[in-house]
PDB file of N, CA and C in Angstrom:
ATOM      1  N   UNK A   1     164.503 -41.714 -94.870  1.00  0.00           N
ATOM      2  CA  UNK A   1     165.041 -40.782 -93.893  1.00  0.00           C
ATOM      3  C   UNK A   1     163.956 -39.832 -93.393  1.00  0.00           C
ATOM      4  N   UNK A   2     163.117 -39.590 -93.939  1.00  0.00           N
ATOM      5  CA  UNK A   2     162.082 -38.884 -93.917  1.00  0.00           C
ATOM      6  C   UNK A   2     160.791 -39.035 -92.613  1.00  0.00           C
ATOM      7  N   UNK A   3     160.632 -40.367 -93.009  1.00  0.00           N
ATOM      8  CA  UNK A   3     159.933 -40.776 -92.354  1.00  0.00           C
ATOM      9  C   UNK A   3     160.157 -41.121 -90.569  1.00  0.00           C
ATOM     10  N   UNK A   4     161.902 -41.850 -90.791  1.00  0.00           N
ATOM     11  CA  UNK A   4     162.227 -41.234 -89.618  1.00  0.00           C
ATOM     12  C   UNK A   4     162.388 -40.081 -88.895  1.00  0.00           C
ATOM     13  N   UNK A   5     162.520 -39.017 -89.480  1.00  0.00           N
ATOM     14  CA  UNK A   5     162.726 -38.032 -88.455  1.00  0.00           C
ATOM     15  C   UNK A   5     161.149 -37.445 -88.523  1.00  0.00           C
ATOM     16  N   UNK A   6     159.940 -37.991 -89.137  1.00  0.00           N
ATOM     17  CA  UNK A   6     158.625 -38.076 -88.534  1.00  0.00           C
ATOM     18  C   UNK A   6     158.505 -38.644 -87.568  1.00  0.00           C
ATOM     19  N   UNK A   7     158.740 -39.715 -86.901  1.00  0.00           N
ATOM     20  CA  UNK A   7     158.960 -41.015 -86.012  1.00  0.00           C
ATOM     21  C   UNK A   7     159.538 -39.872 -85.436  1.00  0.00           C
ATOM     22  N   UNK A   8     160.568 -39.679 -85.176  1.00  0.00           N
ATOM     23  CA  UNK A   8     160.803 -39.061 -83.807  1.00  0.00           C
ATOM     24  C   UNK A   8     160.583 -37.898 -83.116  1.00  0.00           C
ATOM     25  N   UNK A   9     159.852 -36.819 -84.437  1.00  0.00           N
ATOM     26  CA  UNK A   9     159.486 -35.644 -84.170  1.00  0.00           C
ATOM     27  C   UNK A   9     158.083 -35.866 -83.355  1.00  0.00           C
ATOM     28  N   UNK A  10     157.152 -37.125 -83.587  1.00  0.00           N
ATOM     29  CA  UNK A  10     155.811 -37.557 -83.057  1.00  0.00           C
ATOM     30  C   UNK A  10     156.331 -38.128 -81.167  1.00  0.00           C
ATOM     31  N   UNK A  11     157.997 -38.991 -81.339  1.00  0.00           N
ATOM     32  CA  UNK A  11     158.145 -39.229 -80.333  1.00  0.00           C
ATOM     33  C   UNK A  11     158.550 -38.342 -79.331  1.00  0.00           C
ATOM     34  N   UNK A  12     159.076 -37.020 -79.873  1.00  0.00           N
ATOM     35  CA  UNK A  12     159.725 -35.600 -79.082  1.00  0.00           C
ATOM     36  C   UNK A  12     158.129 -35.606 -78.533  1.00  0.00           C
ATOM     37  N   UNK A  13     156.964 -35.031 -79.133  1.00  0.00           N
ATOM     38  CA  UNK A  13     156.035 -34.352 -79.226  1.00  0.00           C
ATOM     39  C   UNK A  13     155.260 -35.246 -78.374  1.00  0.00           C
ATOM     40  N   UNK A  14     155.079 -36.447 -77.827  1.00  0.00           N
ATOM     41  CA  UNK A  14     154.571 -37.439 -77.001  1.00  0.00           C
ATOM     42  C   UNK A  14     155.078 -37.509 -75.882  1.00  0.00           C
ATOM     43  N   UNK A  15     156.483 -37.445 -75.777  1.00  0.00           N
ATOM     44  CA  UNK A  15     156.790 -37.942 -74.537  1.00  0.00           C
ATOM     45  C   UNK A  15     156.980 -36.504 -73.933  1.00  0.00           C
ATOM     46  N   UNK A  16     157.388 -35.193 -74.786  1.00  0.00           N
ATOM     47  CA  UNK A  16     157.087 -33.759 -73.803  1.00  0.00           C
ATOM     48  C   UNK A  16     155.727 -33.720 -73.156  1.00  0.00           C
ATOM     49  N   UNK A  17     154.686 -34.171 -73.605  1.00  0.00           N
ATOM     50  CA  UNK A  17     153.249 -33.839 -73.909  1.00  0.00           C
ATOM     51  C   UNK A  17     152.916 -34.878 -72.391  1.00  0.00           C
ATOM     52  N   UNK A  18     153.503 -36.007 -72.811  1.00  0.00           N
ATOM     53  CA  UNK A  18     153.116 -36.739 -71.259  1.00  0.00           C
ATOM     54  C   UNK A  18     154.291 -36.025 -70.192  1.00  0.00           C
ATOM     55  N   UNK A  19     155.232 -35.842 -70.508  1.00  0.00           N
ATOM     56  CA  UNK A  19     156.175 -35.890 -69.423  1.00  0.00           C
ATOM     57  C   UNK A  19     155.324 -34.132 -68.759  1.00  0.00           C
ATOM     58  N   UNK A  20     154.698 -33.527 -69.596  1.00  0.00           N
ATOM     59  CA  UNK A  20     154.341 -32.131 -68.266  1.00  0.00           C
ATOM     60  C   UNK A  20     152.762 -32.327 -67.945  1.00  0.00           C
ATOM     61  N   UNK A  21     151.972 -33.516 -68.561  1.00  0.00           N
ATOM     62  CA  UNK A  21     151.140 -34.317 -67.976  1.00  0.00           C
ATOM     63  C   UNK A  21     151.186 -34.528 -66.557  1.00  0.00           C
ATOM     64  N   UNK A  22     152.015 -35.902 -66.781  1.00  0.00           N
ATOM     65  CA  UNK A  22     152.278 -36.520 -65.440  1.00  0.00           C
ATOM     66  C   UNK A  22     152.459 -35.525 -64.979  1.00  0.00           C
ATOM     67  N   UNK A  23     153.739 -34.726 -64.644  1.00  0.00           N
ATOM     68  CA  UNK A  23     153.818 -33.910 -63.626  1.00  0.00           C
ATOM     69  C   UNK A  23     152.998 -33.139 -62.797  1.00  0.00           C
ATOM     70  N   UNK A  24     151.937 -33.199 -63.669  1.00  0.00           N
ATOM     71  CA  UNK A  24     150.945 -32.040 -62.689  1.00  0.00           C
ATOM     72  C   UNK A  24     150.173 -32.957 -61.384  1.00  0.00           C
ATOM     73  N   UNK A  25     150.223 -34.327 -61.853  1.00  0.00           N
ATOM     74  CA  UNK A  25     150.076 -35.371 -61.340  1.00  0.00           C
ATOM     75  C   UNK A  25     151.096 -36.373 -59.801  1.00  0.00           C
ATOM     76  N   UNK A  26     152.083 -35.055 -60.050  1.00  0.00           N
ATOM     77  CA  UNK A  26     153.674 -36.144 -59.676  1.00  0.00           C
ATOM     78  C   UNK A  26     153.924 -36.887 -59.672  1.00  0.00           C
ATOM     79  N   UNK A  27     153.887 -37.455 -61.385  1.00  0.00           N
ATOM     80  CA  UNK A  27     153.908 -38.909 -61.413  1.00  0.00           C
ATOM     81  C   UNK A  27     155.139 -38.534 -62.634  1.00  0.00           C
ATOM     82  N   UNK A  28     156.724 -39.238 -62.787  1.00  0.00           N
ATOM     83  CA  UNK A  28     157.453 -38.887 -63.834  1.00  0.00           C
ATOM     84  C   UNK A  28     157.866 -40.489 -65.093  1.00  0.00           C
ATOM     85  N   UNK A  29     158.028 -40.012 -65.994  1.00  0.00           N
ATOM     86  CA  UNK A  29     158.354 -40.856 -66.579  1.00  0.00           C
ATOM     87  C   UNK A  29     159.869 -40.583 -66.460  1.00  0.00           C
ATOM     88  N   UNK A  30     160.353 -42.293 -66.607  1.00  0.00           N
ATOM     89  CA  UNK A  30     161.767 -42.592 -65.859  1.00  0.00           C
ATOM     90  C   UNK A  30     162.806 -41.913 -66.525  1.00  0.00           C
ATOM     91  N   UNK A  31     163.093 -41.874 -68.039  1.00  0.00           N
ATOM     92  CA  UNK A  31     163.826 -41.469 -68.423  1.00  0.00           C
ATOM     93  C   UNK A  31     163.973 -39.888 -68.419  1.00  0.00           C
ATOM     94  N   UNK A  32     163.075 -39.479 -68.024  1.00  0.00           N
ATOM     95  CA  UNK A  32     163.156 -37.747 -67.871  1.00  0.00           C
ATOM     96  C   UNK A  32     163.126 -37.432 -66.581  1.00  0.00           C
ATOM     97  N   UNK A  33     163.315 -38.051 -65.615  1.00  0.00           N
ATOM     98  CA  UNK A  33     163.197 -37.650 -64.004  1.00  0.00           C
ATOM     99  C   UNK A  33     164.594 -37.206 -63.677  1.00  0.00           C
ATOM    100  N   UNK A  34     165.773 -37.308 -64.632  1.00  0.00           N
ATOM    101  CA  UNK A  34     166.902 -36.723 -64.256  1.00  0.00           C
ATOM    102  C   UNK A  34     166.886 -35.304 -64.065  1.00  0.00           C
ATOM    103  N   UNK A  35     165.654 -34.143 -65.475  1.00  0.00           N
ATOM    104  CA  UNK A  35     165.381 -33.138 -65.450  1.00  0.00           C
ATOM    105  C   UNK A  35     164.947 -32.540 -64.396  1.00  0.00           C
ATOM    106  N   UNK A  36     164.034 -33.268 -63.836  1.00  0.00           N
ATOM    107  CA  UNK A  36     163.665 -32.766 -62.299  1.00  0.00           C
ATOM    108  C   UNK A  36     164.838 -31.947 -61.556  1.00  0.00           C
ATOM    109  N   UNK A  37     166.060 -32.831 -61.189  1.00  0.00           N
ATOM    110  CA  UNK A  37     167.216 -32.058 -60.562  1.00  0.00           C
ATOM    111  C   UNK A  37     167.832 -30.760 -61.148  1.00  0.00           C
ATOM    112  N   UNK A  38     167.490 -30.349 -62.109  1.00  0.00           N
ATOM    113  CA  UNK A  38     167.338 -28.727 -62.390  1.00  0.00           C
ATOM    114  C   UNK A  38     166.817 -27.543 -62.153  1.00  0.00           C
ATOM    115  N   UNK A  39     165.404 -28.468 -61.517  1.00  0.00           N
ATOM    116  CA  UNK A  39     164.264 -27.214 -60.841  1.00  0.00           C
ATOM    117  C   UNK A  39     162.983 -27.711 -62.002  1.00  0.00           C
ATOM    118  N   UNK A  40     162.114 -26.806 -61.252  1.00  0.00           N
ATOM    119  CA  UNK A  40     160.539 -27.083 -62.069  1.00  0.00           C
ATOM    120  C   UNK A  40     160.569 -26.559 -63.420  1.00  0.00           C
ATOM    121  N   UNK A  41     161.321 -25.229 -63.431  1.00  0.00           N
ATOM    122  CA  UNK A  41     160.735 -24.329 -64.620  1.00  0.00           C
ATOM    123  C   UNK A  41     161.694 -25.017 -65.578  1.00  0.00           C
ATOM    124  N   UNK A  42     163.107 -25.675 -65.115  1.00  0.00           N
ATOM    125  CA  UNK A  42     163.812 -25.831 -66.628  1.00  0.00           C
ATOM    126  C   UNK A  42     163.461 -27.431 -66.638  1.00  0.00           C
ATOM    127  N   UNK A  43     162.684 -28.180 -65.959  1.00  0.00           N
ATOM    128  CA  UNK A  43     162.065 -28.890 -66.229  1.00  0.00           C
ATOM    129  C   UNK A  43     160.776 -29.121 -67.384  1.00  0.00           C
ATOM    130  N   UNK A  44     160.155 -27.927 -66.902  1.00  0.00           N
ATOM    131  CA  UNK A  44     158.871 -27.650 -67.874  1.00  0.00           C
ATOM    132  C   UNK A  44     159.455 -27.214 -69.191  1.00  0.00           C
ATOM    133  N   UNK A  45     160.422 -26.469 -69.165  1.00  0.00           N
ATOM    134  CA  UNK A  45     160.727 -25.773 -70.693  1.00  0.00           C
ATOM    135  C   UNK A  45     161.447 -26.770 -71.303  1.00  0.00           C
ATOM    136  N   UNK A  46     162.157 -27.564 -70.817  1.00  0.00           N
ATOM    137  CA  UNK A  46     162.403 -28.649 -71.678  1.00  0.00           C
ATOM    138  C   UNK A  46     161.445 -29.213 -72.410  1.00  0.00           C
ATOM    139  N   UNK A  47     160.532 -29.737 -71.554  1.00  0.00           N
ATOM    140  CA  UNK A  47     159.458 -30.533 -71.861  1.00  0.00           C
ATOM    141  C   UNK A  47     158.415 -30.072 -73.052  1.00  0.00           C
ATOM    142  N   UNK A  48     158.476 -28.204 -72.820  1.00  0.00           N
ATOM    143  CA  UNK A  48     157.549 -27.902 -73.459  1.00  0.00           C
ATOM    144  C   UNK A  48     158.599 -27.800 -75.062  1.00  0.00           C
ATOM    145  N   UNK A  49     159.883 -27.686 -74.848  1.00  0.00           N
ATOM    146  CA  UNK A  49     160.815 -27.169 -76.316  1.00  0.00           C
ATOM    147  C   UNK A  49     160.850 -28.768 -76.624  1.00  0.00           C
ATOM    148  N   UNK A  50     160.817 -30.164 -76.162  1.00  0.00           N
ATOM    149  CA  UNK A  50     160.545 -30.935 -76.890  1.00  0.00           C
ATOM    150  C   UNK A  50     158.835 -31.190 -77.348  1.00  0.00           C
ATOM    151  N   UNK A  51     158.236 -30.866 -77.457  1.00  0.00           N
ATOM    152  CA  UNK A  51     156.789 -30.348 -78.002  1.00  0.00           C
ATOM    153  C   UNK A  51     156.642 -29.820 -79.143  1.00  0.00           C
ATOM    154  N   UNK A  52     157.554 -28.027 -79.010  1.00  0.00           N
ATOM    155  CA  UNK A  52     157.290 -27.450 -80.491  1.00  0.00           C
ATOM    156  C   UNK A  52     158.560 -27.875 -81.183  1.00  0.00           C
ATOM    157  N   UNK A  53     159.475 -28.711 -80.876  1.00  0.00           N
ATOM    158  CA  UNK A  53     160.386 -29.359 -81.650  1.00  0.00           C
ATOM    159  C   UNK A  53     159.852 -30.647 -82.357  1.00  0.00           C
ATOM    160  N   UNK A  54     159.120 -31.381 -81.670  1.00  0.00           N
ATOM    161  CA  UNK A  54     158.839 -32.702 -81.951  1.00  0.00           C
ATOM    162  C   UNK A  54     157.297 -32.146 -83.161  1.00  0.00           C
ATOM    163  N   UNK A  55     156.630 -30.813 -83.504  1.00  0.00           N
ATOM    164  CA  UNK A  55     156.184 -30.588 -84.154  1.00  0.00           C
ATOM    165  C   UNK A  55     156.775 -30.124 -85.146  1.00  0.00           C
ATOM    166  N   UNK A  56     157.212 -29.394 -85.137  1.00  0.00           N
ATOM    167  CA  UNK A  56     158.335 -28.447 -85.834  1.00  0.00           C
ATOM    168  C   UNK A  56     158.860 -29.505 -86.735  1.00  0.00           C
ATOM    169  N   UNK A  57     159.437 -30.330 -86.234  1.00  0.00           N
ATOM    170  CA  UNK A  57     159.686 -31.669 -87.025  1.00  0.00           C
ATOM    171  C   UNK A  57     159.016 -32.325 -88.275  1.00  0.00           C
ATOM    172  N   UNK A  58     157.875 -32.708 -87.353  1.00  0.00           N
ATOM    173  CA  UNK A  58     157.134 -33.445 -88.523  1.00  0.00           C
ATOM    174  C   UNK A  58     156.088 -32.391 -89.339  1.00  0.00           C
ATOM    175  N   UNK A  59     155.973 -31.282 -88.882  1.00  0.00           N
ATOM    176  CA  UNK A  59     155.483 -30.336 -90.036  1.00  0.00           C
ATOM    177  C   UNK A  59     156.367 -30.006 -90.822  1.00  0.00           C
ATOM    178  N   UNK A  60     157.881 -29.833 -90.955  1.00  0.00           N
ATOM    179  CA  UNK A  60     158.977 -29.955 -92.226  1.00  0.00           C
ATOM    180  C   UNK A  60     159.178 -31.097 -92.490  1.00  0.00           C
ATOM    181  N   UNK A  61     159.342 -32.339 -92.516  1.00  0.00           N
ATOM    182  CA  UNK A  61     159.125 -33.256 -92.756  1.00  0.00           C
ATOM    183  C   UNK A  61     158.160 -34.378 -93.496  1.00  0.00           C
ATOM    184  N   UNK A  62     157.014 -33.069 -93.427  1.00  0.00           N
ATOM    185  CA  UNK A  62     155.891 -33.628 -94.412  1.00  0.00           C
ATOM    186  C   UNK A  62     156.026 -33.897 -96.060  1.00  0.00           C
ATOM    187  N   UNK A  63     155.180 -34.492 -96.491  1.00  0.00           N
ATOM    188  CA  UNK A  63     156.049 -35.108 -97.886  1.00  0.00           C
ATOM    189  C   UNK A  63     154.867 -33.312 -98.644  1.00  0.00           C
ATOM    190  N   UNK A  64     155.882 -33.070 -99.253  1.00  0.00           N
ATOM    191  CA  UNK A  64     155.601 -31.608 -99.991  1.00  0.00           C
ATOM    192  C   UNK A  64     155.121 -31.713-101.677  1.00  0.00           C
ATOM    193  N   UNK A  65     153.337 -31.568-101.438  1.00  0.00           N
ATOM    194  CA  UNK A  65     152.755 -32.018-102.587  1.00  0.00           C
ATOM    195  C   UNK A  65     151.801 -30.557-103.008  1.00  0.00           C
ATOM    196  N   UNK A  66     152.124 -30.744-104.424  1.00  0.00           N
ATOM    197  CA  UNK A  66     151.207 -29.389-104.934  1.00  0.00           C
ATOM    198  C   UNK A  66     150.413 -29.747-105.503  1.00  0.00           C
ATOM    199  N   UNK A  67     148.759 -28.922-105.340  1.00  0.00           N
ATOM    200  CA  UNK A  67     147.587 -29.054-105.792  1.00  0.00           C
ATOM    201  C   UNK A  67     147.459 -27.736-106.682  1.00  0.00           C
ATOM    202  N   UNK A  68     146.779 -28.142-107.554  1.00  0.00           N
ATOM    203  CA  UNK A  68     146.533 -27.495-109.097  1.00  0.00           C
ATOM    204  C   UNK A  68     147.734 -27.525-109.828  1.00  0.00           C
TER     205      UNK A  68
END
């Protein structure tokens, strides 16, 4: 279970990361071009809250090991 919700916290954190990429580009990836019809900014904040989510993720998610 773990590992999945690494897997998808890397996939939040990829596809925000390209999806405000492209844009600066105007180029969208398909499955997020619905966001567009909201406006730019709640476009971007999506994009950017799947980012520190898709980190947020896999930094709790890390396997929790103690040294000394």
């Amino acid at each position: 279970m773990r590992n999945l919700l690494i897997i998808i916290g890397f996939l939040l954190f990829i596809f925000g990361f390209l999806g405000i990429i492209l844009g600066l580009v105007n180029v969208q990836l398909q499955f997020l071009a619905f966001l567009e019809r909201f406006g730019n900014t709640v476009s971007f904040t999506v994009k950017f809250l799947m980012i520190i989510i898709g980190i947020g993720m896999m930094y709790y998610n890390l396997p929790k090991t103690k040294y000394l």
